[in-house]
PDB file of N, CA and C in Angstrom:
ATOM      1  N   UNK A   1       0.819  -1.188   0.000  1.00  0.00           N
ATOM      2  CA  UNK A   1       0.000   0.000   0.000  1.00  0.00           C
ATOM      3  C   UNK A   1       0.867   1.258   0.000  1.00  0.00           C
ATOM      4  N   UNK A   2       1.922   1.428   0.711  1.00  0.00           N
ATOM      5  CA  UNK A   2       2.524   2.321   0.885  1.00  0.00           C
ATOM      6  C   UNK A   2       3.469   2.927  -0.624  1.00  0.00           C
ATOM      7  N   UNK A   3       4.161   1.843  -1.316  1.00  0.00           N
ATOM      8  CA  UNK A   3       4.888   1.837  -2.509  1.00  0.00           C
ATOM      9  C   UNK A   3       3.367   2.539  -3.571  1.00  0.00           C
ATOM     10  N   UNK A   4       2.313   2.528  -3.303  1.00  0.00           N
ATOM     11  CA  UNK A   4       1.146   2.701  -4.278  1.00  0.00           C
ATOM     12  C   UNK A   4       0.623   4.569  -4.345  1.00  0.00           C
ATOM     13  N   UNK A   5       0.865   4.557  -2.677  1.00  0.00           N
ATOM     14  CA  UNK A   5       0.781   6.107  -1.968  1.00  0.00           C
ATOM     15  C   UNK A   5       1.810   6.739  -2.685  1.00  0.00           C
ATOM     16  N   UNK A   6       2.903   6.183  -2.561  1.00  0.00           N
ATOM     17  CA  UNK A   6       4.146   7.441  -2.904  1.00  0.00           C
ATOM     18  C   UNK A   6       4.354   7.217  -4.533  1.00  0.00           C
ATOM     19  N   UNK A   7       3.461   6.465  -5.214  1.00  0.00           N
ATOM     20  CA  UNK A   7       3.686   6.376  -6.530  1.00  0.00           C
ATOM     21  C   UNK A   7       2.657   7.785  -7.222  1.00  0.00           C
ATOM     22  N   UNK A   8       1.729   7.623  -6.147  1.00  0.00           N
ATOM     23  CA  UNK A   8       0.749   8.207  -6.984  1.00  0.00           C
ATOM     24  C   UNK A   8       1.385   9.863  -6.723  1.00  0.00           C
ATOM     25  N   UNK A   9       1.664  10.230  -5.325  1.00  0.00           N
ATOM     26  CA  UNK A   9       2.438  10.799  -4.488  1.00  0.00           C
ATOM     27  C   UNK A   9       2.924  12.087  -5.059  1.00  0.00           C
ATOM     28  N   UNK A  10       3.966  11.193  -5.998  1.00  0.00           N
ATOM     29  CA  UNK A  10       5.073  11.281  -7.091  1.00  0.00           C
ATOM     30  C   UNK A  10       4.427  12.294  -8.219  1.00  0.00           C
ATOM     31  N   UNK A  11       3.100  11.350  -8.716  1.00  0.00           N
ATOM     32  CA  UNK A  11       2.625  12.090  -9.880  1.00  0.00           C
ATOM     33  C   UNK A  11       1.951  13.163  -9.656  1.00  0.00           C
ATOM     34  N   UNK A  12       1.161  13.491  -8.468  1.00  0.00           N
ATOM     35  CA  UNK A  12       0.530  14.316  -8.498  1.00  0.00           C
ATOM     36  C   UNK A  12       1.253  15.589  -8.062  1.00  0.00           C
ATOM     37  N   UNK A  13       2.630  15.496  -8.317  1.00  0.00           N
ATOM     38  CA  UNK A  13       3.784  16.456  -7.389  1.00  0.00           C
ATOM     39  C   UNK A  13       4.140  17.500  -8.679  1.00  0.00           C
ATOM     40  N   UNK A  14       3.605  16.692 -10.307  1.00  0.00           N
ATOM     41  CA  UNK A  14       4.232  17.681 -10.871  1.00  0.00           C
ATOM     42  C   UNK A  14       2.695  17.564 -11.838  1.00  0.00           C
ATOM     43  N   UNK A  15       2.533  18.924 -12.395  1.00  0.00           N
ATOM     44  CA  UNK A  15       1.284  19.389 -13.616  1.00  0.00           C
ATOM     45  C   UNK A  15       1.515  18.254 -14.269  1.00  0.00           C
ATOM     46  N   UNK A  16       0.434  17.589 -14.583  1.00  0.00           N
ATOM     47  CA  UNK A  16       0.191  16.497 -16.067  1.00  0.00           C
ATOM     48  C   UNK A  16       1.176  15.330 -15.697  1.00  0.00           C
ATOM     49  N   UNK A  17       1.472  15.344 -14.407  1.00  0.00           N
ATOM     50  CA  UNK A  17       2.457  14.234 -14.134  1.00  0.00           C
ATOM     51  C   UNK A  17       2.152  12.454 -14.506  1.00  0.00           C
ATOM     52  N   UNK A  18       0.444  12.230 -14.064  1.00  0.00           N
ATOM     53  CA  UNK A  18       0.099  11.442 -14.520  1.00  0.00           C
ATOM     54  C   UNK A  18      -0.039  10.929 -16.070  1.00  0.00           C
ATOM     55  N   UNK A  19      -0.540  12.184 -16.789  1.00  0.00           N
ATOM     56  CA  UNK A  19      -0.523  12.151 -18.081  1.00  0.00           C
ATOM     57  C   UNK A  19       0.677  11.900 -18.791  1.00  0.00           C
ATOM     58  N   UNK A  20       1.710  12.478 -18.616  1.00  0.00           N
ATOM     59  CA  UNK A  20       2.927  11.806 -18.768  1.00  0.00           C
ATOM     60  C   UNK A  20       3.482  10.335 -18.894  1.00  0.00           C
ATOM     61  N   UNK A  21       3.624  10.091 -17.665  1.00  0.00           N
ATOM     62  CA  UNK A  21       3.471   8.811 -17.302  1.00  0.00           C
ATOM     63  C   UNK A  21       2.535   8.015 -17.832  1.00  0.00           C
ATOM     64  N   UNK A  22       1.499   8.370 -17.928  1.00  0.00           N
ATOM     65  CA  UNK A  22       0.499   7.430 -18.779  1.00  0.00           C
ATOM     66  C   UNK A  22       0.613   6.955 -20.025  1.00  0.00           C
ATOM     67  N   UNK A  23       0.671   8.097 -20.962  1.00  0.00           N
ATOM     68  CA  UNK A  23       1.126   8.310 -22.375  1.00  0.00           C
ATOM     69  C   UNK A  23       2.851   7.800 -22.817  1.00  0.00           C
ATOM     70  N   UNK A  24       3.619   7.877 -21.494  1.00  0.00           N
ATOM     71  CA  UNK A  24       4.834   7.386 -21.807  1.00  0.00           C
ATOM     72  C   UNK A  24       4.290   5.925 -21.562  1.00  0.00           C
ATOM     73  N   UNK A  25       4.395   4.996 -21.139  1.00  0.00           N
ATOM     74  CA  UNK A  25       3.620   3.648 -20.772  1.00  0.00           C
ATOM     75  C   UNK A  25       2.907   3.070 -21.850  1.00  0.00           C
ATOM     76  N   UNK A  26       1.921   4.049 -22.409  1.00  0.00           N
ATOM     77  CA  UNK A  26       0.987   3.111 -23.146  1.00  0.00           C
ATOM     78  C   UNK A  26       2.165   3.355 -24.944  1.00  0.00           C
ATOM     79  N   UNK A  27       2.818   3.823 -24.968  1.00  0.00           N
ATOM     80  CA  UNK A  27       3.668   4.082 -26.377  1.00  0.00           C
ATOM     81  C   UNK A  27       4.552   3.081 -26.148  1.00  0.00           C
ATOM     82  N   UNK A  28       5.173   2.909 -25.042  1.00  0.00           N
ATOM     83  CA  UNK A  28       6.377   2.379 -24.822  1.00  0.00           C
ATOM     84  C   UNK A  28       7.395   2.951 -24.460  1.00  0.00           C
ATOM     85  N   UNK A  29       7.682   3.916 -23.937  1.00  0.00           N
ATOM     86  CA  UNK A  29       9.031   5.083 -24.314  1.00  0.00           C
ATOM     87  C   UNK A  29       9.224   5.140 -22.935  1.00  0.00           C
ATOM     88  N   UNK A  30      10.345   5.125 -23.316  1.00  0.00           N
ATOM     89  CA  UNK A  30      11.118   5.674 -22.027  1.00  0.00           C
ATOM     90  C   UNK A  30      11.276   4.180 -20.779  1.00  0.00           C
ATOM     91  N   UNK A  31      10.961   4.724 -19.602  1.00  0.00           N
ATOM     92  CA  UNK A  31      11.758   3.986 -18.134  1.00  0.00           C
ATOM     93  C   UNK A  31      10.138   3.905 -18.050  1.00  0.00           C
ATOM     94  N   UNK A  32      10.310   2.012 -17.454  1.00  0.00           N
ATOM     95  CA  UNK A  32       9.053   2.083 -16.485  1.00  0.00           C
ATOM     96  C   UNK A  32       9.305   1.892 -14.859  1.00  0.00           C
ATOM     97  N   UNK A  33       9.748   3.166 -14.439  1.00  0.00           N
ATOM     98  CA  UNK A  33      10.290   2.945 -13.145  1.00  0.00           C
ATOM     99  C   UNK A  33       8.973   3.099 -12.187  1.00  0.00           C
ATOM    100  N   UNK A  34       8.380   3.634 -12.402  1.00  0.00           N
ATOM    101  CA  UNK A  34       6.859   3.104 -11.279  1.00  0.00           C
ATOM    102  C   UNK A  34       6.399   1.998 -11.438  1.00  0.00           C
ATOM    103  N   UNK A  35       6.511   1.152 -12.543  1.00  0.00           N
ATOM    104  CA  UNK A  35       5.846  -0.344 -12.445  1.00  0.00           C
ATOM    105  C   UNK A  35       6.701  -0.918 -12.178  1.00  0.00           C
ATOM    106  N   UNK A  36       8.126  -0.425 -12.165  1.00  0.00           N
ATOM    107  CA  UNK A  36       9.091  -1.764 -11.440  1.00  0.00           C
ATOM    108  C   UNK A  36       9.486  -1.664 -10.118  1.00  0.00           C
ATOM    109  N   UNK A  37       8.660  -0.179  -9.068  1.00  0.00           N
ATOM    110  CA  UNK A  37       8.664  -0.141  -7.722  1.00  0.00           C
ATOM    111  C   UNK A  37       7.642  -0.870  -7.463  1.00  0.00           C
ATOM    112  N   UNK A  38       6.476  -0.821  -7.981  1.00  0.00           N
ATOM    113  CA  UNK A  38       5.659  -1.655  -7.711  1.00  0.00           C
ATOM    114  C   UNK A  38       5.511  -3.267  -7.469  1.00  0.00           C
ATOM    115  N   UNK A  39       6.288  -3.491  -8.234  1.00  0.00           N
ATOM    116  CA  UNK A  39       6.585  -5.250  -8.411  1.00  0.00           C
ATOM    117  C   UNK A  39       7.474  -5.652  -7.864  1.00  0.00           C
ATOM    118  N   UNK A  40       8.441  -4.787  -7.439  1.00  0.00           N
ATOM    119  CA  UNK A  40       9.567  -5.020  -6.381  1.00  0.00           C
ATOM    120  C   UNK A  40       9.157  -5.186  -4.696  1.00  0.00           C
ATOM    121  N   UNK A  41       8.125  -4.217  -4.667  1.00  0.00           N
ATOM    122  CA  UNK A  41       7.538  -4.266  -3.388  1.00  0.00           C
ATOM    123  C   UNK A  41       6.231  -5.425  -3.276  1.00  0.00           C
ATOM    124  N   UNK A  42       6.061  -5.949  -4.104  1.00  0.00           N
ATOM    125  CA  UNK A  42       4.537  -7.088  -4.248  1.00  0.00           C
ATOM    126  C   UNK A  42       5.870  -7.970  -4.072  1.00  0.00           C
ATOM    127  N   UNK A  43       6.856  -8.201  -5.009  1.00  0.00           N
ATOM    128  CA  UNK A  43       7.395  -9.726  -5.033  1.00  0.00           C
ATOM    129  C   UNK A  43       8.456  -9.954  -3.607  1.00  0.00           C
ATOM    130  N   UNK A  44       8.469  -9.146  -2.575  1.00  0.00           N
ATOM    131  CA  UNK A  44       8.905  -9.850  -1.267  1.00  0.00           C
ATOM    132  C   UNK A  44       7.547 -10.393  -0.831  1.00  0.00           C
ATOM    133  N   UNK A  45       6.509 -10.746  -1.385  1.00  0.00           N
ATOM    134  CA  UNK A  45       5.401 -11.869  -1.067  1.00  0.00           C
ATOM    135  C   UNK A  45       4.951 -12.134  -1.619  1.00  0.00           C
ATOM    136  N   UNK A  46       5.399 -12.342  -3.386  1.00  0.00           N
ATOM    137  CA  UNK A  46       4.148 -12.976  -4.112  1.00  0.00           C
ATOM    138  C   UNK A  46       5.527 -13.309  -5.304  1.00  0.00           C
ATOM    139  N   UNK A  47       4.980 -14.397  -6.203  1.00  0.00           N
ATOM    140  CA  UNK A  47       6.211 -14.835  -7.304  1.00  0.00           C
ATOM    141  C   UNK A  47       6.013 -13.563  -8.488  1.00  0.00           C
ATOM    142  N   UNK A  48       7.135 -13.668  -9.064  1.00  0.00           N
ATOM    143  CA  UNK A  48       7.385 -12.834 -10.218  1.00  0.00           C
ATOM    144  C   UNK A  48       6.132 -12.534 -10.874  1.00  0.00           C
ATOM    145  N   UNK A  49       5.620 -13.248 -11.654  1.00  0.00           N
ATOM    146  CA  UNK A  49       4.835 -13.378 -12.590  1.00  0.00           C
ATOM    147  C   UNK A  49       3.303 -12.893 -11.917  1.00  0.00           C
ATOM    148  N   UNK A  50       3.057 -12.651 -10.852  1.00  0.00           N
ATOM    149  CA  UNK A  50       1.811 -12.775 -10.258  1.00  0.00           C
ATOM    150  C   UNK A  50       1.887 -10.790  -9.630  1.00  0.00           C
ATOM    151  N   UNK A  51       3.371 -10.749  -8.912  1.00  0.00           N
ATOM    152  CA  UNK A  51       3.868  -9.280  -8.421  1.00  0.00           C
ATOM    153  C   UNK A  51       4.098  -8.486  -9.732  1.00  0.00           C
ATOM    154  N   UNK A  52       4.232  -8.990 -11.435  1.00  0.00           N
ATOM    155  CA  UNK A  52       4.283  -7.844 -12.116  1.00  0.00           C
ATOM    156  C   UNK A  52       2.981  -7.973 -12.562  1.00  0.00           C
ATOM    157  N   UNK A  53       1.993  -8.982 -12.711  1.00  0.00           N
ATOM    158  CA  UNK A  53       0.329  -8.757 -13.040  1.00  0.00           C
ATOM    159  C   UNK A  53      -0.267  -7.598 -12.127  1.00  0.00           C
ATOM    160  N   UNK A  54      -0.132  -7.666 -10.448  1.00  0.00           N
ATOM    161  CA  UNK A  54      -0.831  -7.273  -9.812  1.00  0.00           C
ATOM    162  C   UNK A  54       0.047  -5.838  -9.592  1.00  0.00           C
ATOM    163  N   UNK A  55       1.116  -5.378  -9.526  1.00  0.00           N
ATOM    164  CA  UNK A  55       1.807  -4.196 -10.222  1.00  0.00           C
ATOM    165  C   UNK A  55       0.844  -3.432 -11.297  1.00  0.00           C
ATOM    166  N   UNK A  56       0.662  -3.715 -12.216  1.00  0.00           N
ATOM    167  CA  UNK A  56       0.252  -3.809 -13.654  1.00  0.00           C
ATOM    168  C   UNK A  56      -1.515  -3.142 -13.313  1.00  0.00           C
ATOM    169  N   UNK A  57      -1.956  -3.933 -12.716  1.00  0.00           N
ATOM    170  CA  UNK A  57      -3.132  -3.507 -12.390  1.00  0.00           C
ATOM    171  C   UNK A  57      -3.088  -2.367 -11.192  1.00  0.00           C
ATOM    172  N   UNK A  58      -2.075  -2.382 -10.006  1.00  0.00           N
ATOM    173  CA  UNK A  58      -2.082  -1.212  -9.203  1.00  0.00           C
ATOM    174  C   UNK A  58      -1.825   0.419 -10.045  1.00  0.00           C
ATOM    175  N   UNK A  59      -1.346   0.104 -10.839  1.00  0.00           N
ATOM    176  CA  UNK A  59      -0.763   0.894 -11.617  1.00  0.00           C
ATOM    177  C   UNK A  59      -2.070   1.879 -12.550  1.00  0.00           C
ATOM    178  N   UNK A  60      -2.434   0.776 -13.156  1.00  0.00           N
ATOM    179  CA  UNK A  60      -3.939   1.287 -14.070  1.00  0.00           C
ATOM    180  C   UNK A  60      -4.456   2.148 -13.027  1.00  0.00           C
ATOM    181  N   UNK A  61      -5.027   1.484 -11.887  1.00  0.00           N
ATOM    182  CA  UNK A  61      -5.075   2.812 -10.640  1.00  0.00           C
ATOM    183  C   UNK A  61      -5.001   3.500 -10.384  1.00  0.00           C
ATOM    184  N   UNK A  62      -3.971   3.710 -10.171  1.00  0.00           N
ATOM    185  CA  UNK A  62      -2.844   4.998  -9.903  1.00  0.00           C
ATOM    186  C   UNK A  62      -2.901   5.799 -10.677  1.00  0.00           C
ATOM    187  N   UNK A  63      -2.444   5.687 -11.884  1.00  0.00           N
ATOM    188  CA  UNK A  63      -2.728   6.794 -13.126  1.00  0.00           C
ATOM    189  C   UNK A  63      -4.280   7.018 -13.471  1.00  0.00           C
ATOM    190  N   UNK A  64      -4.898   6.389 -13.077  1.00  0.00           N
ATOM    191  CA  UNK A  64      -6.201   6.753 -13.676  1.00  0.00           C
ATOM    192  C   UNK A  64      -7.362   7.577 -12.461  1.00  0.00           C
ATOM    193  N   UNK A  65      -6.403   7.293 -11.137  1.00  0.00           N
ATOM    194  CA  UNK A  65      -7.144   7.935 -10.185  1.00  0.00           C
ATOM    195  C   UNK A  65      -6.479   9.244 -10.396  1.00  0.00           C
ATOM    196  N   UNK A  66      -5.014   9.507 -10.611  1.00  0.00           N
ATOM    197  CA  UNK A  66      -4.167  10.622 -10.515  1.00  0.00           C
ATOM    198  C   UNK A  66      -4.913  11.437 -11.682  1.00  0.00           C
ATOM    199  N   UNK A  67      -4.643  11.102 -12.994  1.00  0.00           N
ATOM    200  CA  UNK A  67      -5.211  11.518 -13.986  1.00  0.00           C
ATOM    201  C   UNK A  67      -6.796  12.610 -13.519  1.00  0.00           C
ATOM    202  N   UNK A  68      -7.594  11.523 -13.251  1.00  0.00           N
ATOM    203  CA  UNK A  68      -8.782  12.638 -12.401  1.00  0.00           C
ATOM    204  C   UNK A  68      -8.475  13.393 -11.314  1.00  0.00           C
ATOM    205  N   UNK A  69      -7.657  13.432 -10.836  1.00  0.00           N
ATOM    206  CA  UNK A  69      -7.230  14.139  -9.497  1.00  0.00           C
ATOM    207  C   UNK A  69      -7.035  15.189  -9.875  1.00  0.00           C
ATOM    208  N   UNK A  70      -5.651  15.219 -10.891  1.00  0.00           N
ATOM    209  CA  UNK A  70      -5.136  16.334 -11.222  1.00  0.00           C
ATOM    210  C   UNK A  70      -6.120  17.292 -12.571  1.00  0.00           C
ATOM    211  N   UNK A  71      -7.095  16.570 -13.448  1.00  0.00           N
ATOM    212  CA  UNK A  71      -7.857  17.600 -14.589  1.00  0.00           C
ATOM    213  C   UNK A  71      -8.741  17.812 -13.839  1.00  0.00           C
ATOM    214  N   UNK A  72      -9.201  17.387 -12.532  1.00  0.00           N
ATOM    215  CA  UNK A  72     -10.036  18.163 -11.247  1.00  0.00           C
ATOM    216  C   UNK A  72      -9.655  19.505 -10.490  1.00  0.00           C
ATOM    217  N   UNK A  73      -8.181  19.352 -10.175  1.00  0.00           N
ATOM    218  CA  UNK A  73      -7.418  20.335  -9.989  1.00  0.00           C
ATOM    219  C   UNK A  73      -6.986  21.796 -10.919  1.00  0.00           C
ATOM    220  N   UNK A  74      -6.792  21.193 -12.135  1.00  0.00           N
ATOM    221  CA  UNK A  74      -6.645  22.022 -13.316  1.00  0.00           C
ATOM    222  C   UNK A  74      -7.906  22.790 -13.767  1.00  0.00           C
ATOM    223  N   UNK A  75      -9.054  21.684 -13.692  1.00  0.00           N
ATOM    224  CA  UNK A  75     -10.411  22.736 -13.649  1.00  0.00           C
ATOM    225  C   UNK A  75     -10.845  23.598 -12.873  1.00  0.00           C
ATOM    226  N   UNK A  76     -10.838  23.253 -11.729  1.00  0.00           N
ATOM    227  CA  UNK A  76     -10.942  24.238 -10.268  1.00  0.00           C
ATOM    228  C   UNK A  76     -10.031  25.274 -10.491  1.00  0.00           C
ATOM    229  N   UNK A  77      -9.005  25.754 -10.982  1.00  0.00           N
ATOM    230  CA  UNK A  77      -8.237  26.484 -11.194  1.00  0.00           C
ATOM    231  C   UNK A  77      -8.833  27.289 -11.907  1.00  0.00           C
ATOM    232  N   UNK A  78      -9.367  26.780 -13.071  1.00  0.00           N
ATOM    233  CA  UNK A  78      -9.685  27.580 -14.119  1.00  0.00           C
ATOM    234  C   UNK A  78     -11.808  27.912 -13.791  1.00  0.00           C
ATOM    235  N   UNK A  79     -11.942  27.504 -12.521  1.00  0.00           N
ATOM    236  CA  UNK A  79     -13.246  27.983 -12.580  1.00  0.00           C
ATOM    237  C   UNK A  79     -14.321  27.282 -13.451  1.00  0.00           C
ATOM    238  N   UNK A  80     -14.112  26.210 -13.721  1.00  0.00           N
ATOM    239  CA  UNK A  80     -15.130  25.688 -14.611  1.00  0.00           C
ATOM    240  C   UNK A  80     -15.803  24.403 -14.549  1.00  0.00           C
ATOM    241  N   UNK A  81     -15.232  24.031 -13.157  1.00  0.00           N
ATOM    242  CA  UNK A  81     -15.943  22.776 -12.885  1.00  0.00           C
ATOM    243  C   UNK A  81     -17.791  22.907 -12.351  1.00  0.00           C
ATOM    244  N   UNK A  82     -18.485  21.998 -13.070  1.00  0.00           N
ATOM    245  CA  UNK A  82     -20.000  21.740 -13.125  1.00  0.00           C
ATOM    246  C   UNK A  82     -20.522  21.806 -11.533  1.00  0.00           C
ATOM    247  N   UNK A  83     -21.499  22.602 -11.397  1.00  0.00           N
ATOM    248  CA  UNK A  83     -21.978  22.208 -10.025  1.00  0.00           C
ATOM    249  C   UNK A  83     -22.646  21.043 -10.158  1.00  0.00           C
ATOM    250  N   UNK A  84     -22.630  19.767 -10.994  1.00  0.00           N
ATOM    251  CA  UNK A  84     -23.105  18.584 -10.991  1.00  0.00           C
ATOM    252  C   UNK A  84     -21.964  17.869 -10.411  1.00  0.00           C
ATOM    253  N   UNK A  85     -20.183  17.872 -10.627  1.00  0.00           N
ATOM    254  CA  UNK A  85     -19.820  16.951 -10.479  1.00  0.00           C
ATOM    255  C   UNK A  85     -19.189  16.519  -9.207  1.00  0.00           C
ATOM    256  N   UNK A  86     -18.643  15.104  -9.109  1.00  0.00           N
ATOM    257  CA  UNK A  86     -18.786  14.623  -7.748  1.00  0.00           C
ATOM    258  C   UNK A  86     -18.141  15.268  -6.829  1.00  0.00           C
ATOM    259  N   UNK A  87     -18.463  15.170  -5.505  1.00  0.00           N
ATOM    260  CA  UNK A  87     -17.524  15.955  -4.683  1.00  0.00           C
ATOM    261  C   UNK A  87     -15.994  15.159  -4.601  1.00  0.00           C
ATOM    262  N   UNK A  88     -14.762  16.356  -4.710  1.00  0.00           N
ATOM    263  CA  UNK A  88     -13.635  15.714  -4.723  1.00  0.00           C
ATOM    264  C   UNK A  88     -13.238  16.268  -3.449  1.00  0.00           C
ATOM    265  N   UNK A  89     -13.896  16.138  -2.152  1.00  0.00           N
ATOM    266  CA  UNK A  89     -13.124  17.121  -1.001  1.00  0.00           C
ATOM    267  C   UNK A  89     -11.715  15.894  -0.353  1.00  0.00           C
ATOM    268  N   UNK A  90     -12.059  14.234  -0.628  1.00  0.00           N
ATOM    269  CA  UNK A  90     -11.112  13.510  -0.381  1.00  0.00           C
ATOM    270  C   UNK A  90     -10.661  12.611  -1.254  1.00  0.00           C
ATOM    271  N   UNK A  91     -10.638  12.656  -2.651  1.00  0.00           N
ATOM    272  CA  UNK A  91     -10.386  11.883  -3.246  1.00  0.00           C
ATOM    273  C   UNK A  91      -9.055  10.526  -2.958  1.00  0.00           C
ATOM    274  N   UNK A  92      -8.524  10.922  -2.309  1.00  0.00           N
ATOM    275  CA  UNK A  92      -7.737   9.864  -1.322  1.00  0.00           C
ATOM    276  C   UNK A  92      -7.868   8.869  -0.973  1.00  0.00           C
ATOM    277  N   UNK A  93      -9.122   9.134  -0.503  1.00  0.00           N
ATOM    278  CA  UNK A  93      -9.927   8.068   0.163  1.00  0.00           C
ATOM    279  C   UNK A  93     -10.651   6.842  -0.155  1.00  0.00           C
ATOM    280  N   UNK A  94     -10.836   7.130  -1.617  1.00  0.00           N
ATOM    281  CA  UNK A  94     -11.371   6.398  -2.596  1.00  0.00           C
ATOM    282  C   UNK A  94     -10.144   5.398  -3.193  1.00  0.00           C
ATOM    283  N   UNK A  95      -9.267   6.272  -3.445  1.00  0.00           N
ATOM    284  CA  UNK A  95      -7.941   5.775  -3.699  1.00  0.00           C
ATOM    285  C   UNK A  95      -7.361   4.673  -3.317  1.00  0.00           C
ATOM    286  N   UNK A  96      -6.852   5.035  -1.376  1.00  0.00           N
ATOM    287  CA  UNK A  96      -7.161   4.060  -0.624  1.00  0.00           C
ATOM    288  C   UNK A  96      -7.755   2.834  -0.583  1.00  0.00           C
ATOM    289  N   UNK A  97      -9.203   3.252  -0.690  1.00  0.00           N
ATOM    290  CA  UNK A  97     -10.152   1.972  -1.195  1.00  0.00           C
ATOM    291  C   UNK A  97      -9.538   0.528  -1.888  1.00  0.00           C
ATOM    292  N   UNK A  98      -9.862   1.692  -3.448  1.00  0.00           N
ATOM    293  CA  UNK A  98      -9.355   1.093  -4.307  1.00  0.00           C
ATOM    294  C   UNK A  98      -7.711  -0.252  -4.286  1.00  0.00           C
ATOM    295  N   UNK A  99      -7.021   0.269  -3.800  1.00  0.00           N
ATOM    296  CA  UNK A  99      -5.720  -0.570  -3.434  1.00  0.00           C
ATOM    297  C   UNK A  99      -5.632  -1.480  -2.060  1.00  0.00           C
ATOM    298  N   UNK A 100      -6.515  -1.212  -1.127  1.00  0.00           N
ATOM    299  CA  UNK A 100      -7.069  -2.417  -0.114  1.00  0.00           C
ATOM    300  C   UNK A 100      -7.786  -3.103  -0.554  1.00  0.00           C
ATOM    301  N   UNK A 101      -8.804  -2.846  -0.998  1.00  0.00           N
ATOM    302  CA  UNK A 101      -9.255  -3.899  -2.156  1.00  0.00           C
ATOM    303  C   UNK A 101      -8.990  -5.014  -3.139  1.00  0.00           C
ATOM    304  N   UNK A 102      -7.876  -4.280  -3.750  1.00  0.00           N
ATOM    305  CA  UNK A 102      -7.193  -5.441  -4.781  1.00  0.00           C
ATOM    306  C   UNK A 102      -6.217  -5.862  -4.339  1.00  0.00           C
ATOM    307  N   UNK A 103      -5.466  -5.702  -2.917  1.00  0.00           N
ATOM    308  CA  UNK A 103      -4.593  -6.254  -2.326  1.00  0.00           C
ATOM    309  C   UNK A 103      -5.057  -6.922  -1.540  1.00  0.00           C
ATOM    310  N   UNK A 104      -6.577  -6.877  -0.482  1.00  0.00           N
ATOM    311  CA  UNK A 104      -6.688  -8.103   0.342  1.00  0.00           C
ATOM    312  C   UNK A 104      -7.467  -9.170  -0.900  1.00  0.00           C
ATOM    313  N   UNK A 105      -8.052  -9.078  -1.998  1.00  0.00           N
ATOM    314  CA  UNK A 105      -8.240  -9.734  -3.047  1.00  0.00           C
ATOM    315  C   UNK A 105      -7.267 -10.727  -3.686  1.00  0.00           C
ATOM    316  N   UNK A 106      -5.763 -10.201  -3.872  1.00  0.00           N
ATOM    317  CA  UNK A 106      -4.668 -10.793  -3.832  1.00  0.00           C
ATOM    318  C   UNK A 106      -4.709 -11.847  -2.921  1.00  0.00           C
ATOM    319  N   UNK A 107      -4.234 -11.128  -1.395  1.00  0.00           N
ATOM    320  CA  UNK A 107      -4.416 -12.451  -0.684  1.00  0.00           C
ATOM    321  C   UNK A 107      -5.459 -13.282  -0.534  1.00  0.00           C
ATOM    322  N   UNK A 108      -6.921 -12.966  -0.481  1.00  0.00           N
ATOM    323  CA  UNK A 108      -7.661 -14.018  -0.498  1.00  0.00           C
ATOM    324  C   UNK A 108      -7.936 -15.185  -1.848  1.00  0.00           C
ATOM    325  N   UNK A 109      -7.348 -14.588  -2.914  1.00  0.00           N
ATOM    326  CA  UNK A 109      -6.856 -15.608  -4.169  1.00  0.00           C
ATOM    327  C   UNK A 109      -5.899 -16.450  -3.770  1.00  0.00           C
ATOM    328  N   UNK A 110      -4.747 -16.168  -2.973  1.00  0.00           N
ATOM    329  CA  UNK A 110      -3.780 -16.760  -2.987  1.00  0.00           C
ATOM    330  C   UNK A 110      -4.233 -17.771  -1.441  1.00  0.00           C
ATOM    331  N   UNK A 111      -4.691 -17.572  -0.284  1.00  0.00           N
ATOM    332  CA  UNK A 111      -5.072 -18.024   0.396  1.00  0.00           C
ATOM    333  C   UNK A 111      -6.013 -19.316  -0.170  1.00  0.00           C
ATOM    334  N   UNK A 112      -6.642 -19.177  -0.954  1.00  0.00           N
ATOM    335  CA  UNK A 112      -7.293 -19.960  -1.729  1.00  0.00           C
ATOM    336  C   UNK A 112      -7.054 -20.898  -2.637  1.00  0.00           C
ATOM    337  N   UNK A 113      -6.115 -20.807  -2.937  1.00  0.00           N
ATOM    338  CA  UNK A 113      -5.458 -21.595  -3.603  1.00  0.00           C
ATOM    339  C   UNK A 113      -4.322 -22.554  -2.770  1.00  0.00           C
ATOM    340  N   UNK A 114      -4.180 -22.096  -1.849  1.00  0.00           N
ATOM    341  CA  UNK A 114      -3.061 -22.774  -0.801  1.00  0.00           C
ATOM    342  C   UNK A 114      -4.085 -23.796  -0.284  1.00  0.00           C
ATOM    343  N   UNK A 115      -5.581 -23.691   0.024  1.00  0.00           N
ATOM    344  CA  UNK A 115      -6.180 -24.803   0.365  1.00  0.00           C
ATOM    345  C   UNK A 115      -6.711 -25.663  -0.630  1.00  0.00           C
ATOM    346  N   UNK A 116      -6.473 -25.409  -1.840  1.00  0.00           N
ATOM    347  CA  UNK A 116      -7.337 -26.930  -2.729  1.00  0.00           C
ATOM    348  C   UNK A 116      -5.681 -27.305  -2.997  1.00  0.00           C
TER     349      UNK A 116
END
């Protein structure tokens, strides 16, 4: 959880940071040094192949929660966000969610499989 915090952390530290990162990722270019903190910190408890899947998916996360974080931020700036849309007073929190979720999911897959 913590390697997931300071990833996102990271992006939201600089304008379009996510977008960056995103767009570098989905082309191919460049360093994938956030998906290989990620899988470094999953695989002191889970095998290779399973710590860069579930990396892989923390990741989609991350950028896609950051991504809204920050064109939330960029709109509020500019005054133009809808009095329809959702409240972002903690978006964090959701965040959070999101990565306890697919990590006690992890373990209860893997727990599960240790008994058949």
């Amino acid at each position: 959880m913590a390697e997931a915090v300071n990833v996102r952390d990271a992006l939201l530290t600089y304008r379009d940071g996510a977008e960056v990162v995103l767009s570098t990722r989905a082309l191919g270019l460049g360093a994938d040094l956030a998906h290989e903190r990620l899988t470094a910190a999953l695989h002191r408890g889970h095998d290779g192949e399973t710590s860069r899947l579930v990396a892989t998916a923390l990741l989609h996360l991350i950028l896609g929660d950051a991504s809204l974080a920050q064109q939330r931020l960029q709109a509020d700036s500019l005054g133009v966000v809808s009095p329809d849309a959702p409240d972002a007073s903690d978006p964090g929190l959701v965040f959070r969610l999101g990565v306890e979720l697919l990590l006690s999911g992890l373990e209860l897959a893997e727990q599960t499989a240790r008994r058949e």
